[in-house]
N, C-alpha and C. Protein backbone atom coordinates (compact mmCIF):
# COMPACT_ATOMS: atom_id res chain seq x y z
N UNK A 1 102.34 97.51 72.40
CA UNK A 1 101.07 97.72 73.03
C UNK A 1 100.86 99.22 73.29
N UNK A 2 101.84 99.78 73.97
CA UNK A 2 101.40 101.25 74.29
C UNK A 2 102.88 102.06 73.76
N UNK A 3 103.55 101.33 72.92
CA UNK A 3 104.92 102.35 72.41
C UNK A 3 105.70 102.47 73.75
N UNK A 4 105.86 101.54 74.25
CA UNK A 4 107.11 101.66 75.36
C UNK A 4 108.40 101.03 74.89
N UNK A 5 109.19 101.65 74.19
CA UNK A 5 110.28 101.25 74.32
C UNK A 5 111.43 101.42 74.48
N UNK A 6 112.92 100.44 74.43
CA UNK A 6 113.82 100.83 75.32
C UNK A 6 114.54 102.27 74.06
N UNK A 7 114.54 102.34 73.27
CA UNK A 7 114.87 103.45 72.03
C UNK A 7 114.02 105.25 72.54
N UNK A 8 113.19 105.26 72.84
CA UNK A 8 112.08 106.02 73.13
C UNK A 8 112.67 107.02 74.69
N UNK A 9 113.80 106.13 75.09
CA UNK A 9 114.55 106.70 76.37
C UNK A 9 116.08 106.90 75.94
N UNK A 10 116.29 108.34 76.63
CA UNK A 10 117.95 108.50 76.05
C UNK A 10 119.07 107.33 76.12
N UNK A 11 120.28 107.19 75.02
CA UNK A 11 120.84 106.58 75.08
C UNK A 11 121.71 106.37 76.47
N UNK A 12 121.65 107.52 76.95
CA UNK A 12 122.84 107.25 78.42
C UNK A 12 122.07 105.92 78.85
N UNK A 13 123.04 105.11 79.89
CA UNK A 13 122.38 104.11 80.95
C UNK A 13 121.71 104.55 81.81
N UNK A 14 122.70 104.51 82.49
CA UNK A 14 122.52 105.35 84.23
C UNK A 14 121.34 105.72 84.13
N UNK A 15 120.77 106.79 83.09
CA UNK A 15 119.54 107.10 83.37
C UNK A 15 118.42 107.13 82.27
N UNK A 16 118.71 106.82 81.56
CA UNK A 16 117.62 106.42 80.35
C UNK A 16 117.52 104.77 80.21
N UNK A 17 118.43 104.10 80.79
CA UNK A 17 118.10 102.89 80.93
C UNK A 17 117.89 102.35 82.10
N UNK A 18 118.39 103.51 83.08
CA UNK A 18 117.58 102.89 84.44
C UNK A 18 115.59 103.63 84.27
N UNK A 19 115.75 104.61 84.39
CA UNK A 19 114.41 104.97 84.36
C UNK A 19 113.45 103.80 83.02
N UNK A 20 114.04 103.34 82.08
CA UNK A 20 113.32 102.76 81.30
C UNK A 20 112.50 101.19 82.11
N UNK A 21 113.83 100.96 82.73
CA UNK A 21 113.49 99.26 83.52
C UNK A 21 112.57 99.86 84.63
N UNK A 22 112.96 100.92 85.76
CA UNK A 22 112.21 100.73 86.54
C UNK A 22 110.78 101.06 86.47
N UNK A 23 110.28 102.24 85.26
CA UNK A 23 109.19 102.50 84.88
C UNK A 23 108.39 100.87 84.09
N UNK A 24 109.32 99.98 83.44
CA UNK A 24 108.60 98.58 83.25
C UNK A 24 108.26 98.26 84.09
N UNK A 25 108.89 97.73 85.15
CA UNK A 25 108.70 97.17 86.44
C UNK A 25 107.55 97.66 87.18
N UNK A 26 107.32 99.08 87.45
CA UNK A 26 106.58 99.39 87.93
C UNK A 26 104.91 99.30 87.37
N UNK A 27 104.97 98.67 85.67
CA UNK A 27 104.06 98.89 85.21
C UNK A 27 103.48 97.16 85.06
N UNK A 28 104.39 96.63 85.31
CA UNK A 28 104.33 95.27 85.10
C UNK A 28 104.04 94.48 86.27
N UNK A 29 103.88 95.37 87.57
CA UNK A 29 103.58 94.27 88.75
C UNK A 29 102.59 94.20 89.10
N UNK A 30 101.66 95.23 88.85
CA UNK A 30 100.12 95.40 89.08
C UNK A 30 99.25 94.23 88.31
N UNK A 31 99.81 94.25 86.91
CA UNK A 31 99.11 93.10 85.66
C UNK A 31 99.57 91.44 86.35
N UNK A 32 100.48 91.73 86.88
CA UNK A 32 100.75 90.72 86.94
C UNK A 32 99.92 89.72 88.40
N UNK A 33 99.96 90.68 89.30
CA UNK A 33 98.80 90.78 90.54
C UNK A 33 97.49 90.22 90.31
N UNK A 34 97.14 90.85 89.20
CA UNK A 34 95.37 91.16 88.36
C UNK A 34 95.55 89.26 88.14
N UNK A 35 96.63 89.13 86.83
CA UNK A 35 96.53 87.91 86.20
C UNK A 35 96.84 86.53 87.02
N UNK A 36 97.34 86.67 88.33
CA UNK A 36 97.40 85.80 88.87
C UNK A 36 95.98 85.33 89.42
N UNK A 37 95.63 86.07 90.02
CA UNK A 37 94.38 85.76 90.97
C UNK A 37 93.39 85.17 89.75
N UNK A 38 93.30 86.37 88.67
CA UNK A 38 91.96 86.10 87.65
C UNK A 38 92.42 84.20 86.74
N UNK A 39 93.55 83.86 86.89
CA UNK A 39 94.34 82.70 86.20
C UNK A 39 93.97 81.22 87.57
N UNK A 40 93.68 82.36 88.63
CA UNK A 40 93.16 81.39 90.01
C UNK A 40 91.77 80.78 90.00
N UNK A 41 91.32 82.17 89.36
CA UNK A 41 89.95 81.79 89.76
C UNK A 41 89.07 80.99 88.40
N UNK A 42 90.31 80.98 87.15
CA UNK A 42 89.57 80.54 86.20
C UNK A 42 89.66 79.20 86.25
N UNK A 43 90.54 78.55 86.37
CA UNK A 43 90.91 77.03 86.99
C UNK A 43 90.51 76.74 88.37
N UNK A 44 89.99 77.29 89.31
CA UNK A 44 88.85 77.29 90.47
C UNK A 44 90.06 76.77 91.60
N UNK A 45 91.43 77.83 91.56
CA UNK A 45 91.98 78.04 92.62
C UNK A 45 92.10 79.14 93.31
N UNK A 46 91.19 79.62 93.37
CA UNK A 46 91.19 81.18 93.65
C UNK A 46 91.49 81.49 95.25
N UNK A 47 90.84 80.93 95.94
CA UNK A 47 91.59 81.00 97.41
C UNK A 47 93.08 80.88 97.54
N UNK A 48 93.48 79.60 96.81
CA UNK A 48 95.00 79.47 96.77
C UNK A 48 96.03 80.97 96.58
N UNK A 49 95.44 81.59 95.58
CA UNK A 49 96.26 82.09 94.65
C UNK A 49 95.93 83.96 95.35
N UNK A 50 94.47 84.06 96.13
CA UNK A 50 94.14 84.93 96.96
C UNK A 50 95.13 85.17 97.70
N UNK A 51 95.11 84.14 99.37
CA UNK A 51 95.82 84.00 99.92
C UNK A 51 97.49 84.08 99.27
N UNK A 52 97.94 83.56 98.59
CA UNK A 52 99.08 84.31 98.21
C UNK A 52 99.61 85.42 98.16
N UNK A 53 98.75 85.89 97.31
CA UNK A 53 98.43 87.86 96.83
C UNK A 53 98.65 88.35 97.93
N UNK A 54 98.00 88.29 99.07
CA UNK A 54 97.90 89.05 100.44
C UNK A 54 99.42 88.06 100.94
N UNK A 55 99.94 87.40 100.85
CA UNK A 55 100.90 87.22 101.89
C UNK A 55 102.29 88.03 101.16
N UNK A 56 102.26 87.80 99.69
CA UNK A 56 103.08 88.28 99.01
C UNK A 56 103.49 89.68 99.00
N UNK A 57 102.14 90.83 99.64
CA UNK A 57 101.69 91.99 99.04
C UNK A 57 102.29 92.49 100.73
N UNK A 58 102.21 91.38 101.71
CA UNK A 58 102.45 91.95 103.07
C UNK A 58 104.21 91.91 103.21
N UNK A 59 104.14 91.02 102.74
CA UNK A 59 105.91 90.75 102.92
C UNK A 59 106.85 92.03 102.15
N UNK A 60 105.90 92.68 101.03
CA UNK A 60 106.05 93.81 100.42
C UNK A 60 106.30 95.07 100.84
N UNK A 61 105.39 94.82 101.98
CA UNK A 61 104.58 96.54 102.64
C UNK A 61 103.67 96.82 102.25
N UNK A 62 102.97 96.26 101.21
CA UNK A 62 101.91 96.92 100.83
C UNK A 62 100.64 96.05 101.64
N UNK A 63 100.07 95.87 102.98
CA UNK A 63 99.14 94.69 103.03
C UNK A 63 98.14 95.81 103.13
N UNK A 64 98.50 96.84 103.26
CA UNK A 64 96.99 98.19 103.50
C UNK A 64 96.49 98.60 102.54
N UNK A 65 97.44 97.48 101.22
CA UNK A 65 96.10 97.18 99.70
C UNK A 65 95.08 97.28 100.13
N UNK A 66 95.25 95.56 100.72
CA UNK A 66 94.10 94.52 100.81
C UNK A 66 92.96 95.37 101.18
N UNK A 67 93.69 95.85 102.83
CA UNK A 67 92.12 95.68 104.02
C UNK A 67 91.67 97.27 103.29
């Protein structure tokens, strides 16, 4: 999709394969945020799956997304 891959980062671990995972991770939790709710609201559970988001996002630290 955007040429991310694990080759593209130096062979060391420690740090071409840590920076590789945590830069996924970091890129992968936002989409995944987006696709839940929008996967809520297309099957007309969207409160359900709302309310989640925000309890999930607080238990995080992040609830000063939301408000």
């Amino acid at each position: 999709m955007i040429g991310l891959t694990r080759l593209n980062f130096s062979s060391e671990f420690l740090w071409g394969g840590l920076s590789y995972y945590v830069l996924r991770i970091l890129m992968i939790f936002p989409v995944y945020q987006v696709l839940l709710v929008a996967y809520g609201w297309l099957f007309g559970q969207f409160t359900f799956f709302w309310e989640f988001e925000k309890n999930m996002l607080s238990r995080l630290g992040l609830a000063k997304i939301i408000k």
